[in-house]
C-alpha atoms as a PDB file:
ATOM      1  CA  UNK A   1      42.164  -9.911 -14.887  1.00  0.00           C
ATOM      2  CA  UNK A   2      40.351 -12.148 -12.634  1.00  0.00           C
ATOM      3  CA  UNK A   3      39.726 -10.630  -8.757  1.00  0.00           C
ATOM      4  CA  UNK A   4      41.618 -11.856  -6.135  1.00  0.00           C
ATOM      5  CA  UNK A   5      40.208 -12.012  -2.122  1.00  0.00           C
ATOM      6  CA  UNK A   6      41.740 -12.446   0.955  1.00  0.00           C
ATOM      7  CA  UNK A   7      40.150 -12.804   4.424  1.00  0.00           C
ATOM      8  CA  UNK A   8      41.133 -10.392   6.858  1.00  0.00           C
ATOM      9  CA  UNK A   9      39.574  -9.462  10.440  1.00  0.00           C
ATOM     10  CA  UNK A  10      39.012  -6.494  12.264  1.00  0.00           C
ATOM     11  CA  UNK A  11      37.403  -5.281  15.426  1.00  0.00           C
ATOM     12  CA  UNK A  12      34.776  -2.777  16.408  1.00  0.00           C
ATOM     13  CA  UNK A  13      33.920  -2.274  20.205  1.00  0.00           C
ATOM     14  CA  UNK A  14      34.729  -5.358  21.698  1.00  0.00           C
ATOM     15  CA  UNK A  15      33.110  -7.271  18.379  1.00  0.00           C
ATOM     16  CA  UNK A  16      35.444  -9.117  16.408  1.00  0.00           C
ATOM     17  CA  UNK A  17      34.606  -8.519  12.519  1.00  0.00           C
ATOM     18  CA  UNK A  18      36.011 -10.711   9.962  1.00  0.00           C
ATOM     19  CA  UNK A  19      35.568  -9.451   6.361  1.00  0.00           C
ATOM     20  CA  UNK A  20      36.725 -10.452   2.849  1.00  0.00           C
ATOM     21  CA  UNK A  21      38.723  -8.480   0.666  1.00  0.00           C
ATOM     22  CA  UNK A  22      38.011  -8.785  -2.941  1.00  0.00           C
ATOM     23  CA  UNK A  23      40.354  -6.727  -5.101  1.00  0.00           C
ATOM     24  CA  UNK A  24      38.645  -5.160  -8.205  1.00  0.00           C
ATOM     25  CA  UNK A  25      39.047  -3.004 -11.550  1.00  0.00           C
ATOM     26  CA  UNK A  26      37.777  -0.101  -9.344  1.00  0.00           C
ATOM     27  CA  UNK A  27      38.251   3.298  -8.407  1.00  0.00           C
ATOM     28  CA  UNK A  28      36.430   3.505  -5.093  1.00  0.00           C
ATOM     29  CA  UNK A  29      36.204   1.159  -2.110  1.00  0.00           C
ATOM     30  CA  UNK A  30      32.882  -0.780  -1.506  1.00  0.00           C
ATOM     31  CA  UNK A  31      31.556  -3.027   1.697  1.00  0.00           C
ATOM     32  CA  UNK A  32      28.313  -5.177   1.330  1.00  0.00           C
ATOM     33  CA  UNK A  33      26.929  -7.102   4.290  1.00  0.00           C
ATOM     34  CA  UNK A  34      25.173 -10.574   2.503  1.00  0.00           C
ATOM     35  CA  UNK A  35      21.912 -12.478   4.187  1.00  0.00           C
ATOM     36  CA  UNK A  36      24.484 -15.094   5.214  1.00  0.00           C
ATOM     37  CA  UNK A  37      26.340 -12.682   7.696  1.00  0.00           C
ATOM     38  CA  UNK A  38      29.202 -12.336   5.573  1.00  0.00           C
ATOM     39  CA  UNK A  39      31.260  -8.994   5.107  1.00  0.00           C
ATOM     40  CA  UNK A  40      32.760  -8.539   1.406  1.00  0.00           C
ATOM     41  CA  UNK A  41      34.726  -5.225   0.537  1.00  0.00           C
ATOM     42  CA  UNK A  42      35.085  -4.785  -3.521  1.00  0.00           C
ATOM     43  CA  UNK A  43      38.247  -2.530  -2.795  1.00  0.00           C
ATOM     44  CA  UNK A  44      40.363  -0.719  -5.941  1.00  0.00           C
ATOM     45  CA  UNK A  45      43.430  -3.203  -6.777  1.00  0.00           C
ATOM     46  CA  UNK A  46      45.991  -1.004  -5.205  1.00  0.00           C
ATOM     47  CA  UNK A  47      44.585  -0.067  -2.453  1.00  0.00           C
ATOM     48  CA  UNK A  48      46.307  -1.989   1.176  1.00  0.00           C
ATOM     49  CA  UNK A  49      45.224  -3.537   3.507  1.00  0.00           C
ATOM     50  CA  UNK A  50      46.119  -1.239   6.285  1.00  0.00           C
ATOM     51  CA  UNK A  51      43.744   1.320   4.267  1.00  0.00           C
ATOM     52  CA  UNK A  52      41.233  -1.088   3.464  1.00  0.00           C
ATOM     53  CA  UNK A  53      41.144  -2.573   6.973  1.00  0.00           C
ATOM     54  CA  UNK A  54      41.122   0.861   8.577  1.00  0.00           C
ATOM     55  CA  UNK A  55      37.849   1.902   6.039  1.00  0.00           C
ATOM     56  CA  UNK A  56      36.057  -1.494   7.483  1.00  0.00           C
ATOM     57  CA  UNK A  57      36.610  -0.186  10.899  1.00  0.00           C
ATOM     58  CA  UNK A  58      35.174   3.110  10.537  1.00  0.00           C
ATOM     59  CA  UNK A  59      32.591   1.372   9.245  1.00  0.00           C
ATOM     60  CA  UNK A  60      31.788  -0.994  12.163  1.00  0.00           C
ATOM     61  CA  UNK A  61      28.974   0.114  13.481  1.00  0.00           C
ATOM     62  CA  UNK A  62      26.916   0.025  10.520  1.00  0.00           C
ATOM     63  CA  UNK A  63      28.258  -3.231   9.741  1.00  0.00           C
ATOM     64  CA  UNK A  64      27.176  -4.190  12.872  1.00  0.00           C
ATOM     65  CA  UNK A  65      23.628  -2.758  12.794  1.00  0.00           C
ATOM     66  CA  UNK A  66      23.655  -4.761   9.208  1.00  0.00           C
ATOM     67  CA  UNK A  67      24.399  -8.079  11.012  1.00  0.00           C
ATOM     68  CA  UNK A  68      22.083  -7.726  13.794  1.00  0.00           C
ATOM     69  CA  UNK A  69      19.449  -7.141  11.206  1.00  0.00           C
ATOM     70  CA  UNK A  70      20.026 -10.455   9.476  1.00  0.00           C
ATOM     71  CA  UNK A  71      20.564 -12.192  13.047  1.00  0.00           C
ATOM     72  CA  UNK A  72      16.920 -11.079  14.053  1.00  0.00           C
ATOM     73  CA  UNK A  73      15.658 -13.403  11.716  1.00  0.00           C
ATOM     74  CA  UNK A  74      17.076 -16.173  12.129  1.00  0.00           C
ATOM     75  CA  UNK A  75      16.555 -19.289  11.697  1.00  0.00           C
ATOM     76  CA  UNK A  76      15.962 -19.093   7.995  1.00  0.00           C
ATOM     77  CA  UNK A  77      14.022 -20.752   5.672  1.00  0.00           C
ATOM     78  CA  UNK A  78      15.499 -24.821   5.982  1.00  0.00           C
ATOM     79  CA  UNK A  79      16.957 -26.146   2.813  1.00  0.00           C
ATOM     80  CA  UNK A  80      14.007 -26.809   0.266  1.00  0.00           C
ATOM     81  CA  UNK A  81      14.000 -30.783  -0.924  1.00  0.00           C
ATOM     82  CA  UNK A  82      11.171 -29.772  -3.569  1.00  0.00           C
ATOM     83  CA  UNK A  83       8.681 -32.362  -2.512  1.00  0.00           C
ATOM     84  CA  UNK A  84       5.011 -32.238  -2.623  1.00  0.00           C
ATOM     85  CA  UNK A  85       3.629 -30.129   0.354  1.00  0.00           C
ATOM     86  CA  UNK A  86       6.537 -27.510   0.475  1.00  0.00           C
ATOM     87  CA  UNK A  87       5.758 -23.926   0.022  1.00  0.00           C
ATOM     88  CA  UNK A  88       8.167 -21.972  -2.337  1.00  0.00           C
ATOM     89  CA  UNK A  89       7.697 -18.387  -3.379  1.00  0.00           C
ATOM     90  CA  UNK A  90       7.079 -16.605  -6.345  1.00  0.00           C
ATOM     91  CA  UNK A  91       6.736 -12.724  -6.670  1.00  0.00           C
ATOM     92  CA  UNK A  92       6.624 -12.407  -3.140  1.00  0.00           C
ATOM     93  CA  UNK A  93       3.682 -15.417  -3.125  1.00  0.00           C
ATOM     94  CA  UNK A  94       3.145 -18.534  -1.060  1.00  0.00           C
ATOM     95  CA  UNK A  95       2.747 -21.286  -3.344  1.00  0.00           C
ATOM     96  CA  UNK A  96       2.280 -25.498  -2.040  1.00  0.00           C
ATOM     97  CA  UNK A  97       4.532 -27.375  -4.299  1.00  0.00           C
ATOM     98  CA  UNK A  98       3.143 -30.157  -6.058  1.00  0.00           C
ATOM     99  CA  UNK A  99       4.739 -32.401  -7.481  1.00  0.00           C
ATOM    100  CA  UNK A 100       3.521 -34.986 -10.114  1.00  0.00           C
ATOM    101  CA  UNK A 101       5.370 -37.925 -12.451  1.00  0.00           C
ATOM    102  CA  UNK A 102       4.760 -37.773 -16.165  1.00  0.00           C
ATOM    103  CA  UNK A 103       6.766 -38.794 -19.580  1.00  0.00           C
ATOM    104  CA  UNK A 104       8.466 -34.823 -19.634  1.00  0.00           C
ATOM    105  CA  UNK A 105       9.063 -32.201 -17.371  1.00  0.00           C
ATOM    106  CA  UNK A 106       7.456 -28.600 -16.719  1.00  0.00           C
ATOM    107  CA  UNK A 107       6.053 -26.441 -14.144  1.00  0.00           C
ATOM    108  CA  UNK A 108       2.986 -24.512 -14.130  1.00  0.00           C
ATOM    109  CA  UNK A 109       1.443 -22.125 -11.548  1.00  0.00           C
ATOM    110  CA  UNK A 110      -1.902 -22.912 -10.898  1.00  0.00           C
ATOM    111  CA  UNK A 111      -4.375 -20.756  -8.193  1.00  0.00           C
ATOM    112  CA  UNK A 112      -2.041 -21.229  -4.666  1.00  0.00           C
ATOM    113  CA  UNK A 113       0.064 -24.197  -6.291  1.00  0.00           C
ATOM    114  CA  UNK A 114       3.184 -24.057  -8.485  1.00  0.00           C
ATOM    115  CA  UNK A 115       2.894 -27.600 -10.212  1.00  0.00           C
ATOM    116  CA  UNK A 116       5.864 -29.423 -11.440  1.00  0.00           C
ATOM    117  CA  UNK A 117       6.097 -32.679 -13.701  1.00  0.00           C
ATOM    118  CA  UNK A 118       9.355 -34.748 -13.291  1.00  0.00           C
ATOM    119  CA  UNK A 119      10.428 -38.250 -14.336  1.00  0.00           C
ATOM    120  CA  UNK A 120       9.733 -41.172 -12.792  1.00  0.00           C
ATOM    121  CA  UNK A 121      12.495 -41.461  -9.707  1.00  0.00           C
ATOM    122  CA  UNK A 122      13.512 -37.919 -10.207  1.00  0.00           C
ATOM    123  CA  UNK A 123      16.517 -37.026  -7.710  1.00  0.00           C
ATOM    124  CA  UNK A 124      16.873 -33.878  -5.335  1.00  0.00           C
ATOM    125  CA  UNK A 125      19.103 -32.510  -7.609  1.00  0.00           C
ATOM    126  CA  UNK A 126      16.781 -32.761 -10.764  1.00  0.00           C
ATOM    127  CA  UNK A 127      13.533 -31.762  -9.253  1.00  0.00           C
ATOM    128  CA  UNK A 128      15.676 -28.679  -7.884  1.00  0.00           C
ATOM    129  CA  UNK A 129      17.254 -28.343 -11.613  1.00  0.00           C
ATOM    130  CA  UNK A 130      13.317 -28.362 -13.064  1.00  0.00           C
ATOM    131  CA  UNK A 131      12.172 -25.797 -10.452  1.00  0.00           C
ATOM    132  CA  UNK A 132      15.038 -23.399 -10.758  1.00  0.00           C
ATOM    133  CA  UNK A 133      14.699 -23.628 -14.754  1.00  0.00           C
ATOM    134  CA  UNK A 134      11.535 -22.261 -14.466  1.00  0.00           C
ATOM    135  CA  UNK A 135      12.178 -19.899 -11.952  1.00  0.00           C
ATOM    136  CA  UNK A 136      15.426 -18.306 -14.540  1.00  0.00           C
ATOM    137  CA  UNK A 137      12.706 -17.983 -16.998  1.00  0.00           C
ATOM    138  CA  UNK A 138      10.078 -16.088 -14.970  1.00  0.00           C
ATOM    139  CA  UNK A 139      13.516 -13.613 -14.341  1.00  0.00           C
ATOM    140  CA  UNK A 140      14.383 -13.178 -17.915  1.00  0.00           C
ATOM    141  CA  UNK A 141      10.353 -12.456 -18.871  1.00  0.00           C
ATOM    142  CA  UNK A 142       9.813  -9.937 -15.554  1.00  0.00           C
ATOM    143  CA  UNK A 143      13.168  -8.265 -14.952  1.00  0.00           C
ATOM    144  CA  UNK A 144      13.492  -6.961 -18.134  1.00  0.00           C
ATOM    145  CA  UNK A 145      10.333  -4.966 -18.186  1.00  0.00           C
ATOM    146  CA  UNK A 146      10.721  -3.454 -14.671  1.00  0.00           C
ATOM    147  CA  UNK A 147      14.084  -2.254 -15.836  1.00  0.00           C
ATOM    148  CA  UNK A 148      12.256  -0.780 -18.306  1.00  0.00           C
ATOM    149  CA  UNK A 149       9.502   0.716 -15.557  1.00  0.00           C
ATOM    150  CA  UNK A 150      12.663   2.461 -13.712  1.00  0.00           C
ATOM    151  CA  UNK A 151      14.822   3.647 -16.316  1.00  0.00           C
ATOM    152  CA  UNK A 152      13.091   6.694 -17.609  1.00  0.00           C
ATOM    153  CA  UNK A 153      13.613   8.024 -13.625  1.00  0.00           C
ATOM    154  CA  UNK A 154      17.788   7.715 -14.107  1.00  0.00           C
ATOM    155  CA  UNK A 155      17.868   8.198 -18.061  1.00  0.00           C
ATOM    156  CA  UNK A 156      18.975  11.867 -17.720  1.00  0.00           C
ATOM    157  CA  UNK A 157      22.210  10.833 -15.495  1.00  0.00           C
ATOM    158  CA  UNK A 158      23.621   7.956 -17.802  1.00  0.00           C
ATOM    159  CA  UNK A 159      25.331   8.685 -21.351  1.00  0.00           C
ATOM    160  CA  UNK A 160      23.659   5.283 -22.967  1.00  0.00           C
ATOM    161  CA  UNK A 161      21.204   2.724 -20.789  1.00  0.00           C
ATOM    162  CA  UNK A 162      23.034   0.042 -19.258  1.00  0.00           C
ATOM    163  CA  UNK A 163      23.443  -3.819 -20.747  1.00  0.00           C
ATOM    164  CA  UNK A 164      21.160  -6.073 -18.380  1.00  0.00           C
ATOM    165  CA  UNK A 165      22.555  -9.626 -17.114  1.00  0.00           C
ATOM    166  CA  UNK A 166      20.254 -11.673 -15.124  1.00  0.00           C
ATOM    167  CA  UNK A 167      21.868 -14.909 -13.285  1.00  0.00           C
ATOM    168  CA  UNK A 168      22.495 -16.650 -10.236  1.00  0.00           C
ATOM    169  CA  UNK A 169      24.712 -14.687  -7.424  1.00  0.00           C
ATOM    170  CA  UNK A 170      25.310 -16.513  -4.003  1.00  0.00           C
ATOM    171  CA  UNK A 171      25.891 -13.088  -2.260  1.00  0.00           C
ATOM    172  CA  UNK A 172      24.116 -10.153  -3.737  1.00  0.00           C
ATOM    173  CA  UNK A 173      20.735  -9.068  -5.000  1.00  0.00           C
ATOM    174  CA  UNK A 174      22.010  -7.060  -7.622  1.00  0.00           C
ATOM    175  CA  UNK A 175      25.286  -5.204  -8.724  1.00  0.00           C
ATOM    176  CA  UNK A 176      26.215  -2.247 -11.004  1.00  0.00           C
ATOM    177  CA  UNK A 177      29.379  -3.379 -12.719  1.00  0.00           C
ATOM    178  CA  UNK A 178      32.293  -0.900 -13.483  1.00  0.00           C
ATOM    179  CA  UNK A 179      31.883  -1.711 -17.284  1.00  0.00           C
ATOM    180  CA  UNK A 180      28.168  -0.013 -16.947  1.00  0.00           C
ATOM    181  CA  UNK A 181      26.115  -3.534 -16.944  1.00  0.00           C
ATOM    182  CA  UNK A 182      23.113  -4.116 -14.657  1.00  0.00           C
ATOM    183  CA  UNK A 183      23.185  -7.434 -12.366  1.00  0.00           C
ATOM    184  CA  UNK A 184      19.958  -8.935 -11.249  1.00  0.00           C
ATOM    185  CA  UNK A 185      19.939 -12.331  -9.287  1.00  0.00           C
ATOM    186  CA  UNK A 186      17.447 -14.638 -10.616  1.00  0.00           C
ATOM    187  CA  UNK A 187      16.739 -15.840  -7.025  1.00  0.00           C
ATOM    188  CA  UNK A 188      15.300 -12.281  -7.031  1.00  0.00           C
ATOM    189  CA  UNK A 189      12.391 -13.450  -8.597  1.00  0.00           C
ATOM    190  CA  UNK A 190      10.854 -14.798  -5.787  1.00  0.00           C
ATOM    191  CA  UNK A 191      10.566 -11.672  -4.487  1.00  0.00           C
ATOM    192  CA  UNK A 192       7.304  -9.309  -4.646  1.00  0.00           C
ATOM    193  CA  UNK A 193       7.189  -7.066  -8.005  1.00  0.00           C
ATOM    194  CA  UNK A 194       7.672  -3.445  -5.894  1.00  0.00           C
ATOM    195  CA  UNK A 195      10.572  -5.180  -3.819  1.00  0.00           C
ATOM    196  CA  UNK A 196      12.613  -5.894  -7.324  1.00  0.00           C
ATOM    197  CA  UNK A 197      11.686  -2.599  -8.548  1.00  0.00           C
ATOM    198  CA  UNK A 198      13.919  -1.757  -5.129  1.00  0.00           C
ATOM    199  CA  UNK A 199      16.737  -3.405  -6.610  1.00  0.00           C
ATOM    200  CA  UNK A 200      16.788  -2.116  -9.882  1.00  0.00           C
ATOM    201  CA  UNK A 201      16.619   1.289  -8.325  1.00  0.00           C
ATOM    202  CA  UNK A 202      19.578   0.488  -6.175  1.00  0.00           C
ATOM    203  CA  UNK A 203      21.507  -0.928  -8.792  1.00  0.00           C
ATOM    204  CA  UNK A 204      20.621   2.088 -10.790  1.00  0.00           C
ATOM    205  CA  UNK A 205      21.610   4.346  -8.114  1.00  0.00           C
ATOM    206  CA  UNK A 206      25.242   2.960  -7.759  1.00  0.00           C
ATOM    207  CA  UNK A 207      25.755   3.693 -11.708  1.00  0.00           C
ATOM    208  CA  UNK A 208      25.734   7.340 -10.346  1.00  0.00           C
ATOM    209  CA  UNK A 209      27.326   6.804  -6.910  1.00  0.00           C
ATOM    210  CA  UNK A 210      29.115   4.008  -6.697  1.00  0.00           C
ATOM    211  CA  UNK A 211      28.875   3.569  -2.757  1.00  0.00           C
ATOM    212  CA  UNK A 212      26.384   3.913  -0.280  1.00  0.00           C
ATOM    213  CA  UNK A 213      27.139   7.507   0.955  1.00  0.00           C
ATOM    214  CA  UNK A 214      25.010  10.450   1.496  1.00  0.00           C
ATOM    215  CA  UNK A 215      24.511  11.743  -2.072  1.00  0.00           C
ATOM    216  CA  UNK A 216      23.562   8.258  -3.247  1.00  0.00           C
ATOM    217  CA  UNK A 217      21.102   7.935  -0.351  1.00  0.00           C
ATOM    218  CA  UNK A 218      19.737  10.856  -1.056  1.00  0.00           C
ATOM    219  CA  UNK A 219      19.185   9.869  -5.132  1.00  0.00           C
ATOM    220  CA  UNK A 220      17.451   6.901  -3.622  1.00  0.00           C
ATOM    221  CA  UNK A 221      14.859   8.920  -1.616  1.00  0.00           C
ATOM    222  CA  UNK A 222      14.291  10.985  -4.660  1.00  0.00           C
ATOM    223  CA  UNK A 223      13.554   8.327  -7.109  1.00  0.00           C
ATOM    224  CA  UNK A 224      12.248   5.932  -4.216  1.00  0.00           C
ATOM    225  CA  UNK A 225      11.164   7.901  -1.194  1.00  0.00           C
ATOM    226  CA  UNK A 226      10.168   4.724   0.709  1.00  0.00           C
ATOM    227  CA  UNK A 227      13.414   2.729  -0.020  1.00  0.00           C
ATOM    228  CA  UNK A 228      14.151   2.056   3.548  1.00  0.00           C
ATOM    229  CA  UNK A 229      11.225   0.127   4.124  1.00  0.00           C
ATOM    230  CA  UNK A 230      11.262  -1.664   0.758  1.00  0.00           C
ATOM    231  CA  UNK A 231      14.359  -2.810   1.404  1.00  0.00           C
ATOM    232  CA  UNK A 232      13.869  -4.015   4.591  1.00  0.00           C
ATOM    233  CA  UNK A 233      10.781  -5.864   3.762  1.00  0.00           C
ATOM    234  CA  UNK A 234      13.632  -7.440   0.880  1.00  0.00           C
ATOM    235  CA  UNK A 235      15.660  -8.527   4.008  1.00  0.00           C
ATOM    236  CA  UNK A 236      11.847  -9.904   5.561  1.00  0.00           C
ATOM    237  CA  UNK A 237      10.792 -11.494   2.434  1.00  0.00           C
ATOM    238  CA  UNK A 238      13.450 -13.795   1.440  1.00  0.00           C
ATOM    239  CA  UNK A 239      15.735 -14.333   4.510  1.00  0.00           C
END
């Protein structure tokens, strides 16, 4: 059954805090706060508003803390037109784009420069295509083996390892599906090697405890005692 979302609105203080509702094969009740300044609460399917609403509330002023995180860095990055001269990153790297005609098309990281090949009159769209190809490869060659790094840590708590599924996500870093699968956005690649490890930890984390309360805090600063500042230095990094 596909999930269905509604947009609802609450208020905490004298802050107005609009939120989305997305309705899930769940059994427990879930708010994220995305770079973009958006609330989204994964919520069981039968659970109402009035109780979902009334959760979001409670919550406000950590939602709020969240937002004023994301605020504080502001502007962001603009949008990238992958051109010669832009800087893109790769495992938490500063690399000048260069960008080159030729018969095919490739990309190749070479000292400070990631170098990519395109056709002759190449659009925005397909020099973006060419540079996020790459970029899904790097995630399926890298993710897998930090999975592999973390797991031994969480083996002992799951009855078989989890499935991994790496792909694009517009809201999250990562997610810990109810059917036991690992998420990893690719876009995570750009990100330095101990700040993914972060993620994978998280993820890991929320197979055990599904939400962000104390006991799964507290299996974070066991397997990660420095998770607060990793994941901060996430929001820093790729913001």
């Amino acid at each position: 059954m596909m999930a269905a979302s509604v947009d609802l609105e609450t208020t905490w203080g004298s802050r107005s805090l609009p939120f989305t509702v997305v309705h899930q094969d769940r059994a427990t009740l879930r708010i994220t706060v995305v770079p973009e300044g958006k609330v989204i609460v994964y919520a069981p399917r039968e659970a109402s508003t009035d109780q979902v609403t009334a959760r979001v509330a409670r919550r406000g002023g950590w939602i709020t803390r969240q937002l004023e995180r994301f605020d504080q860095w502001s502007p962001r990055t603009p949008p990238r037109q992958y051109i010669s001269g832009e800087t893109h990153l790769y495992l938490g790297k500063q690399y000048r784009l260069l960008v080159r005609e030729a018969e095919g098309t490739g990309v190749s990281v070479d000292g400070d420069r990631i170098r990519m090949w395109t056709r002759a009159g190449a659009t925005h769209a397909q020099r973006r295509a060419i540079l996020r190809h790459w970029y899904k490869l790097q995630a399926h060659r890298i993710f897998p083996a930090r999975v592999d790094a973390a797991w031994p840590a969480f083996s002992s708590k799951f009855a078989q390892r989890p499935g991994l599924i790496i792909r694009e996500m517009t809201q999250r870093w990562g997610s810990f599906t109810p059917t036991g699968r690992l998420v990893i956005n690719t876009e995570l690649v750009r990100a330095s090697p101990g700040l993914i490890d972060y993620v994978v930890t998280h993820e890991l984390a929320h197979g055990v405890h599904p939400d962000h309360g104390a006991p799964w805090q507290a299996l974070m600063s066991e397997k990660m005692p420095d998770w607060r500042d990793r994941k901060a230095a996430l929001e820093r990094q790729l913001l």
